[in-house]
C-alpha atoms as a PDB file:
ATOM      1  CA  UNK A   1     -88.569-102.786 -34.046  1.00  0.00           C
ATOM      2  CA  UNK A   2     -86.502-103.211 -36.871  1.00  0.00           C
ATOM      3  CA  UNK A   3     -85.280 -99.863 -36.764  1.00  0.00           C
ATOM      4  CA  UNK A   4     -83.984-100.492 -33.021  1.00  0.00           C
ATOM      5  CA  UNK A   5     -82.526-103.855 -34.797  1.00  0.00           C
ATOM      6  CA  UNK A   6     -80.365-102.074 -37.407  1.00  0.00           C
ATOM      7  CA  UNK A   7     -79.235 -99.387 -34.625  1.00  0.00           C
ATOM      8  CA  UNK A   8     -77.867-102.131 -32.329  1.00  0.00           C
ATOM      9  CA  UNK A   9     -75.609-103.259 -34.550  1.00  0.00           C
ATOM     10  CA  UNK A  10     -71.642-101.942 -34.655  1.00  0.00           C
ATOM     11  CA  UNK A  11     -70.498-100.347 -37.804  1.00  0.00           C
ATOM     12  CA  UNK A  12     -68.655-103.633 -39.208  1.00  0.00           C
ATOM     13  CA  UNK A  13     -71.791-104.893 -38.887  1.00  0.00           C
ATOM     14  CA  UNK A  14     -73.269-102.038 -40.622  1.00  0.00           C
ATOM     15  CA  UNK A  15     -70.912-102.214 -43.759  1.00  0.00           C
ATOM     16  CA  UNK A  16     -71.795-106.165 -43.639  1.00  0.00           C
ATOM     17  CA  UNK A  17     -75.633-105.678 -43.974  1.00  0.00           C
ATOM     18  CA  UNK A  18     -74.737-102.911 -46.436  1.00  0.00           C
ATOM     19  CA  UNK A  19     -72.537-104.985 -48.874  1.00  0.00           C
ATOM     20  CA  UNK A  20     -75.134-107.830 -48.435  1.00  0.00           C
ATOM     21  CA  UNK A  21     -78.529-105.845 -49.295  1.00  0.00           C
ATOM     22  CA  UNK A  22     -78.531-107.957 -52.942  1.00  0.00           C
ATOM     23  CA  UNK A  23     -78.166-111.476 -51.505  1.00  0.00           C
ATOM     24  CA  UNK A  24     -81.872-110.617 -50.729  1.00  0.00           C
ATOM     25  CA  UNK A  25     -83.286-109.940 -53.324  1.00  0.00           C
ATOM     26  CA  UNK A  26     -81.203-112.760 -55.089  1.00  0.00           C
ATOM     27  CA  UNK A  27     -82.538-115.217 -52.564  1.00  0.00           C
ATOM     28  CA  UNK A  28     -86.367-113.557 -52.619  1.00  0.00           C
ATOM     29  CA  UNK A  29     -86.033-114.569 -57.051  1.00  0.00           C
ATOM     30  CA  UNK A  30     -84.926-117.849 -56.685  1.00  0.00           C
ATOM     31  CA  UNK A  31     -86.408-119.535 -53.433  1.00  0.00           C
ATOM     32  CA  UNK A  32     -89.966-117.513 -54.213  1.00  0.00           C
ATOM     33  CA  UNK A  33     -90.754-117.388 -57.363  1.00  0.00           C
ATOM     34  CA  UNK A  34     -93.570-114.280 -57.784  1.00  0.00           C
ATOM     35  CA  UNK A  35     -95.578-116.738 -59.998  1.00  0.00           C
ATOM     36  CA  UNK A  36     -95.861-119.205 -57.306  1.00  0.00           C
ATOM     37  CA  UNK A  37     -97.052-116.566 -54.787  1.00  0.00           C
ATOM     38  CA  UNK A  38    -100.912-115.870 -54.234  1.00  0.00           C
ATOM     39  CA  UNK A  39    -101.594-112.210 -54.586  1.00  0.00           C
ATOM     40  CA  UNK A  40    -102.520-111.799 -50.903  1.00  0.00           C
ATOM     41  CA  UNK A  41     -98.674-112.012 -49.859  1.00  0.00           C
ATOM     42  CA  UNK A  42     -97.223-109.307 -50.184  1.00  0.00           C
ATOM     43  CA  UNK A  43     -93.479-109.133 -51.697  1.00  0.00           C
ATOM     44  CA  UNK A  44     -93.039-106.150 -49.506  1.00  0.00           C
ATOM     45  CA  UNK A  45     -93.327-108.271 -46.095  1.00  0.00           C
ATOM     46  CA  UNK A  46     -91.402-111.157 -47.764  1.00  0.00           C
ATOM     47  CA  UNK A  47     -88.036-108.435 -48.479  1.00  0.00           C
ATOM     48  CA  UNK A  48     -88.156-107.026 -45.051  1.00  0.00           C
ATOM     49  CA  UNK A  49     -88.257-110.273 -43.668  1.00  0.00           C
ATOM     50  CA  UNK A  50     -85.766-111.176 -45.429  1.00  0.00           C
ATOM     51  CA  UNK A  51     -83.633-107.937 -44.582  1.00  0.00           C
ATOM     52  CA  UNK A  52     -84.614-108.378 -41.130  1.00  0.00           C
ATOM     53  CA  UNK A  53     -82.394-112.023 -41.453  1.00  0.00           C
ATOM     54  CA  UNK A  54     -79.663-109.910 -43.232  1.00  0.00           C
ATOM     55  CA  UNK A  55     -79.422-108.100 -40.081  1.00  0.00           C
ATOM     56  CA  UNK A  56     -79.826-110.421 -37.624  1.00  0.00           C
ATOM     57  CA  UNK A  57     -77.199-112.899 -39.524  1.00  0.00           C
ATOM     58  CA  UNK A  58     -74.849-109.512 -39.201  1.00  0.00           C
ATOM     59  CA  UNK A  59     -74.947-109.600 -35.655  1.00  0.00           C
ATOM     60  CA  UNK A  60     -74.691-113.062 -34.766  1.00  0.00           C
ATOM     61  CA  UNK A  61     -71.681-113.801 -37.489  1.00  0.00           C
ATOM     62  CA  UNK A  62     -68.586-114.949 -36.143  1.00  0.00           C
ATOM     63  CA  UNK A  63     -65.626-115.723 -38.369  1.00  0.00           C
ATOM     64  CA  UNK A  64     -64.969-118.568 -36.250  1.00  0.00           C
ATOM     65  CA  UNK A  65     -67.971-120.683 -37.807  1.00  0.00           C
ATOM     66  CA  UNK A  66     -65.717-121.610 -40.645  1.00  0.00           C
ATOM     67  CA  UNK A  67     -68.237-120.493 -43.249  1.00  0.00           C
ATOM     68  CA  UNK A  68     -68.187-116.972 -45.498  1.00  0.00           C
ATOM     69  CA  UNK A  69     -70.519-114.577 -44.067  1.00  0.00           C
ATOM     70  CA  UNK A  70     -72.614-114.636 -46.913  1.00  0.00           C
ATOM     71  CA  UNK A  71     -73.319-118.320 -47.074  1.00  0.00           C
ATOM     72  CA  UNK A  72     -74.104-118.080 -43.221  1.00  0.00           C
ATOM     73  CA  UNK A  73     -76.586-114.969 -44.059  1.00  0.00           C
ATOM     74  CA  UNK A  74     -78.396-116.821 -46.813  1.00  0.00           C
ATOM     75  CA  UNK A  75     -79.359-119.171 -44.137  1.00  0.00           C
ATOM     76  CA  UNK A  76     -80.603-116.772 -41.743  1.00  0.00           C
ATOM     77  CA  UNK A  77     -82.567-114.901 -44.399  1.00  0.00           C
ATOM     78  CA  UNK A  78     -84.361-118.102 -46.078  1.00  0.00           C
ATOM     79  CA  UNK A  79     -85.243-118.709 -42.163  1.00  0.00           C
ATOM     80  CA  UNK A  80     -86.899-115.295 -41.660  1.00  0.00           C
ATOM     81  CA  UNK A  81     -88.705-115.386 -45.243  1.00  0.00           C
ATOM     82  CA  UNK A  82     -89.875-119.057 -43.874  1.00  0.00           C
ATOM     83  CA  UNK A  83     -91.244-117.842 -40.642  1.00  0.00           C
ATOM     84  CA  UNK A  84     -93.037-114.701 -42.332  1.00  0.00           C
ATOM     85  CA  UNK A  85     -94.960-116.763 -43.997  1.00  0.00           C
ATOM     86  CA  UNK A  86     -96.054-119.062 -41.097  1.00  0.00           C
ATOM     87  CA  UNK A  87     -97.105-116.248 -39.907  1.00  0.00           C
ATOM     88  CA  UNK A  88     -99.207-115.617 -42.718  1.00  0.00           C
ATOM     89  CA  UNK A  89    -100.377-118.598 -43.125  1.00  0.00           C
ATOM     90  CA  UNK A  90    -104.230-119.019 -42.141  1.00  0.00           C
ATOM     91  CA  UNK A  91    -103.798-122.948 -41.227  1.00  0.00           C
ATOM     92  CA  UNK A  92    -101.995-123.380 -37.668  1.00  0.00           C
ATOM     93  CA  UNK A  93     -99.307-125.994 -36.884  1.00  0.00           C
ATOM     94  CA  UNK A  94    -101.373-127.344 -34.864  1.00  0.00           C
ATOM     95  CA  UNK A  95    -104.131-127.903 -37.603  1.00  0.00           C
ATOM     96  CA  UNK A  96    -101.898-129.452 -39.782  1.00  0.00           C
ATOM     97  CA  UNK A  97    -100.437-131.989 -37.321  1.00  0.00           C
ATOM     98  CA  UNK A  98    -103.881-132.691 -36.246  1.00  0.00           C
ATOM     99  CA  UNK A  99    -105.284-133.392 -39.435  1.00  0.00           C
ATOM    100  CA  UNK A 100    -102.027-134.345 -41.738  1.00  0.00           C
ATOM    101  CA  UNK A 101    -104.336-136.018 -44.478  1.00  0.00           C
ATOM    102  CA  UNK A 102    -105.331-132.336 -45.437  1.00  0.00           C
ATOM    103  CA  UNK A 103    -102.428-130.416 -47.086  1.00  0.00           C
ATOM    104  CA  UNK A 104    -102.549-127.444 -48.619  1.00  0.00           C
ATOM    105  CA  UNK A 105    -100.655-127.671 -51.835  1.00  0.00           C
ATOM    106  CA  UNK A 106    -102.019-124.581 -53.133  1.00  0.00           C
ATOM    107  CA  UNK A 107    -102.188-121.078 -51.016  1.00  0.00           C
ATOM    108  CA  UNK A 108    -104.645-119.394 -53.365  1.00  0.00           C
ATOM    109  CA  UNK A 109    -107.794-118.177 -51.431  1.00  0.00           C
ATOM    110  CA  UNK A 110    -110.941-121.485 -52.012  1.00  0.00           C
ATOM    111  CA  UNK A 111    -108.160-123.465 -53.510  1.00  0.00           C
ATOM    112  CA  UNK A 112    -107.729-126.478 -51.355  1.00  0.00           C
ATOM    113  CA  UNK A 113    -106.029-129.999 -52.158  1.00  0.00           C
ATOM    114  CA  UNK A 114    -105.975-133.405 -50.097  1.00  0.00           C
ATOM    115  CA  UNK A 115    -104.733-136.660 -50.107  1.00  0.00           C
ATOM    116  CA  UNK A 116    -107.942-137.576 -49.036  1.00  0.00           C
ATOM    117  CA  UNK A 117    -110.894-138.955 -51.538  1.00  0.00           C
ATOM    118  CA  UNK A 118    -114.655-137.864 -52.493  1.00  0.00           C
ATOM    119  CA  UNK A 119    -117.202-136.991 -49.858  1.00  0.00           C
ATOM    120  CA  UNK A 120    -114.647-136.991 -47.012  1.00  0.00           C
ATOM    121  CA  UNK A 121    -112.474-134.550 -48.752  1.00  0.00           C
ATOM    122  CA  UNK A 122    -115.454-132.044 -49.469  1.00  0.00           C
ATOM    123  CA  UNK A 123    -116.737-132.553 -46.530  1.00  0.00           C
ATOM    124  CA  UNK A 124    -113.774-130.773 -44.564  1.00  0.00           C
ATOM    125  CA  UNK A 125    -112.824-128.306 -46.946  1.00  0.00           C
ATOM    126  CA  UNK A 126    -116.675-127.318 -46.592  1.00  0.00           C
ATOM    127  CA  UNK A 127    -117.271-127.322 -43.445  1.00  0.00           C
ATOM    128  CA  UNK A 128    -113.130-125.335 -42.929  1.00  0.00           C
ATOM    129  CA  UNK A 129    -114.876-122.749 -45.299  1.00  0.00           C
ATOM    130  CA  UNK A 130    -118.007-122.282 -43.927  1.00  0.00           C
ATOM    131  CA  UNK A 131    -116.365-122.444 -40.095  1.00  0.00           C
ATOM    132  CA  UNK A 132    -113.725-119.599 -41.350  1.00  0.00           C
ATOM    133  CA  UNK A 133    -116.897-117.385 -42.987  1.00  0.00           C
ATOM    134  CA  UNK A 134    -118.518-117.520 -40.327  1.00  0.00           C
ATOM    135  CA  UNK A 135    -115.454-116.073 -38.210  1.00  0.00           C
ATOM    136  CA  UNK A 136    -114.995-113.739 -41.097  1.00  0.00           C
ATOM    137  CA  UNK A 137    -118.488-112.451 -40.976  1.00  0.00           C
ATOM    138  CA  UNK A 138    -118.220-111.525 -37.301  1.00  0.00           C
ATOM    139  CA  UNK A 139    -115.125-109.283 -37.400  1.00  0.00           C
ATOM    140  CA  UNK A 140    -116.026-105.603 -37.528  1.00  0.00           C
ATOM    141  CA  UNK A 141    -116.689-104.214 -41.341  1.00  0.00           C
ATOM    142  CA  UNK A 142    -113.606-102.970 -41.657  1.00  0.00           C
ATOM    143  CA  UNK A 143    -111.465-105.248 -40.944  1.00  0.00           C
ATOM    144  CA  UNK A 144    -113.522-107.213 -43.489  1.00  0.00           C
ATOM    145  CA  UNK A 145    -112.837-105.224 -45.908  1.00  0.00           C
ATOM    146  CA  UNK A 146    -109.590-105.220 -45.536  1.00  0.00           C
ATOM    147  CA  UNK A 147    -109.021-108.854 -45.453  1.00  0.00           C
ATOM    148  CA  UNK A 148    -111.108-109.083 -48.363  1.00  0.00           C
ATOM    149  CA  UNK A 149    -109.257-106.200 -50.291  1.00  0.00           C
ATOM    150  CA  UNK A 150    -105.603-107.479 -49.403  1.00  0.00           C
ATOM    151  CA  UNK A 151    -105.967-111.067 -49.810  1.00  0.00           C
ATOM    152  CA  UNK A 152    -108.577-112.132 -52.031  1.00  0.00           C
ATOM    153  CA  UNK A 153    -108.500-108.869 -54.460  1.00  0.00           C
ATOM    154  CA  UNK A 154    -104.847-108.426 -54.422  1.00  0.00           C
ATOM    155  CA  UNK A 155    -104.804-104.600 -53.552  1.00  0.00           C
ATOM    156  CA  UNK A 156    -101.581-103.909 -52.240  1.00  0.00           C
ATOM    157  CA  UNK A 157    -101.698-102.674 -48.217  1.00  0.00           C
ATOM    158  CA  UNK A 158     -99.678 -99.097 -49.152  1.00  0.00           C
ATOM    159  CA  UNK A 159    -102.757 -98.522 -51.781  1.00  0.00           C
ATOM    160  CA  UNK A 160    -105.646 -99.744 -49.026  1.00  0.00           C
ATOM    161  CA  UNK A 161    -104.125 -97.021 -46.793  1.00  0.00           C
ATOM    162  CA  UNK A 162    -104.380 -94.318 -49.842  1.00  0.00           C
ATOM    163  CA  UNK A 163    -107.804 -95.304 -50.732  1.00  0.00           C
ATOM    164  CA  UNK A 164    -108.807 -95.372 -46.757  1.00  0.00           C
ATOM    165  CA  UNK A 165    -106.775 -91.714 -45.937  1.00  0.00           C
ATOM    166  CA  UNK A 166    -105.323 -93.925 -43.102  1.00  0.00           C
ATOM    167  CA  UNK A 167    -101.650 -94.846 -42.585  1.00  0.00           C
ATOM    168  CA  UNK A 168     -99.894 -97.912 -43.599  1.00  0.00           C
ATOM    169  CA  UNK A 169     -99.214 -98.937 -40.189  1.00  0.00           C
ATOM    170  CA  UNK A 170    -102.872 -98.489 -38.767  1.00  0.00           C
ATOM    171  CA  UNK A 171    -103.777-100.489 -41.963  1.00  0.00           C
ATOM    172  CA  UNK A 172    -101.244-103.173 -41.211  1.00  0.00           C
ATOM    173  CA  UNK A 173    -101.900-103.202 -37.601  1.00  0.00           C
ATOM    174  CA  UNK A 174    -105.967-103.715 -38.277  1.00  0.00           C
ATOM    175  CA  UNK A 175    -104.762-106.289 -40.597  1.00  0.00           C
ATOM    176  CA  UNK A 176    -102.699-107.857 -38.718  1.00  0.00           C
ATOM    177  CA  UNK A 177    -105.181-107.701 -35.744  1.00  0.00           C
ATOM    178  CA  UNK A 178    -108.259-109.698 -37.849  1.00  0.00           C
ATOM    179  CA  UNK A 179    -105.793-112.218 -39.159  1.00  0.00           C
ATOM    180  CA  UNK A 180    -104.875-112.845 -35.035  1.00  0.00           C
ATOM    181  CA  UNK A 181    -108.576-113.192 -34.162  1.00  0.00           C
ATOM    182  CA  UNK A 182    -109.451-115.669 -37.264  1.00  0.00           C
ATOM    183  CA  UNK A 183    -106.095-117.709 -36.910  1.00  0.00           C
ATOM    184  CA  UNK A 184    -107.440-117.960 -32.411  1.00  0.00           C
ATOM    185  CA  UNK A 185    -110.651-119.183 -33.942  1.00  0.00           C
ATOM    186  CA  UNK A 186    -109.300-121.806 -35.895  1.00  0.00           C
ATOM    187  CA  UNK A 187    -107.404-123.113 -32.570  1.00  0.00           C
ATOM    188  CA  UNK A 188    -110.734-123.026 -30.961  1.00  0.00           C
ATOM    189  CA  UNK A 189    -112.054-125.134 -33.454  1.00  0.00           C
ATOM    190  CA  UNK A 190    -110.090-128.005 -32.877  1.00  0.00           C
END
């Protein structure tokens, strides 16, 4: 898909997206910080996302907004970063608008924070973990492993696939896949 989104656009475009490519990683440095990012998000995802914006910005720019292109494509790429992580996000909208006493302040795997106090505080973030563990432990072994690989050890997806002998995209797909049937479960849970 994002080939097909680079191919669709005109050459000014082109030359636009091309002149831009270091806004992203500018934007990637300041807005997120590597040390604030858990290992389980990959920096990989958070730059194409962020290209992906670059691109997107490209096409919709018009002059006629009053603003320099690259002030209206820093925009559009913070946006894209933003919703790449949503999407990575384990906790739903949903959840959090449902329960907003419970924030997550921290996105490191077990490391929860609340506003709430004592036994009412453990009580959901133990019964979240055990609910989620259980969903783990009924995916298929694989998938398990991958989740448990990528986001708790840190192993990058490009080295699961080398490990596995599989491709990147059938690793990301399986990933991707899990994550889909563990983020339903949640919604079921509510």
């Amino acid at each position: 898909m994002r080939q097909k989104q680079l191919e669709a656009i005109t050459e000014e475009q082109r030359k636009m997206v091309e002149n831009s490519l270091p806004i992203v990683g500018f934007i990637v440095k300041k807005h997120f910080p590597k040390k604030k990012f858990p290992k389980f998000i990959s920096r990989d995802d958070i730059l194409a996302a962020g290209y992906l914006g670059l691109v997107k910005a490209a096409k919709d720019y018009d002059e006629m907004f009053g603003v320099k292109f690259i002030t209206y494509a820093s925009h559009r790429i913070r946006g894209e970063i933003l919703d790449e992580l949503r999407k990575q996000d384990w906790l739903t909208r949903r959840s959090r608008e449902m329960h907003p006493d419970f924030k997550v302040i921290s996105i490191e795997p077990n490391v929860y924070t609340s506003n709430l106090e004592g036994p009412e505080r453990k009580a959901i973030i133990k019964d979240l973990i055990e609910k989620l563990g259980n969903m783990i432990n009924e995916l298929p072994l694989l998938d398990r492993e991958i989740l448990q690989l990528h986001y708790l050890d840190g192993v990058p997806m490009k080295e699961l696939a080398r490990r596995r002998g599989l491709s990147l995209s059938w690793i990301s797909r399986r990933r991707k896949q899990a994550r889909e049937k563990l983020r339903e479960g949640m919604e079921e849970l509510k």
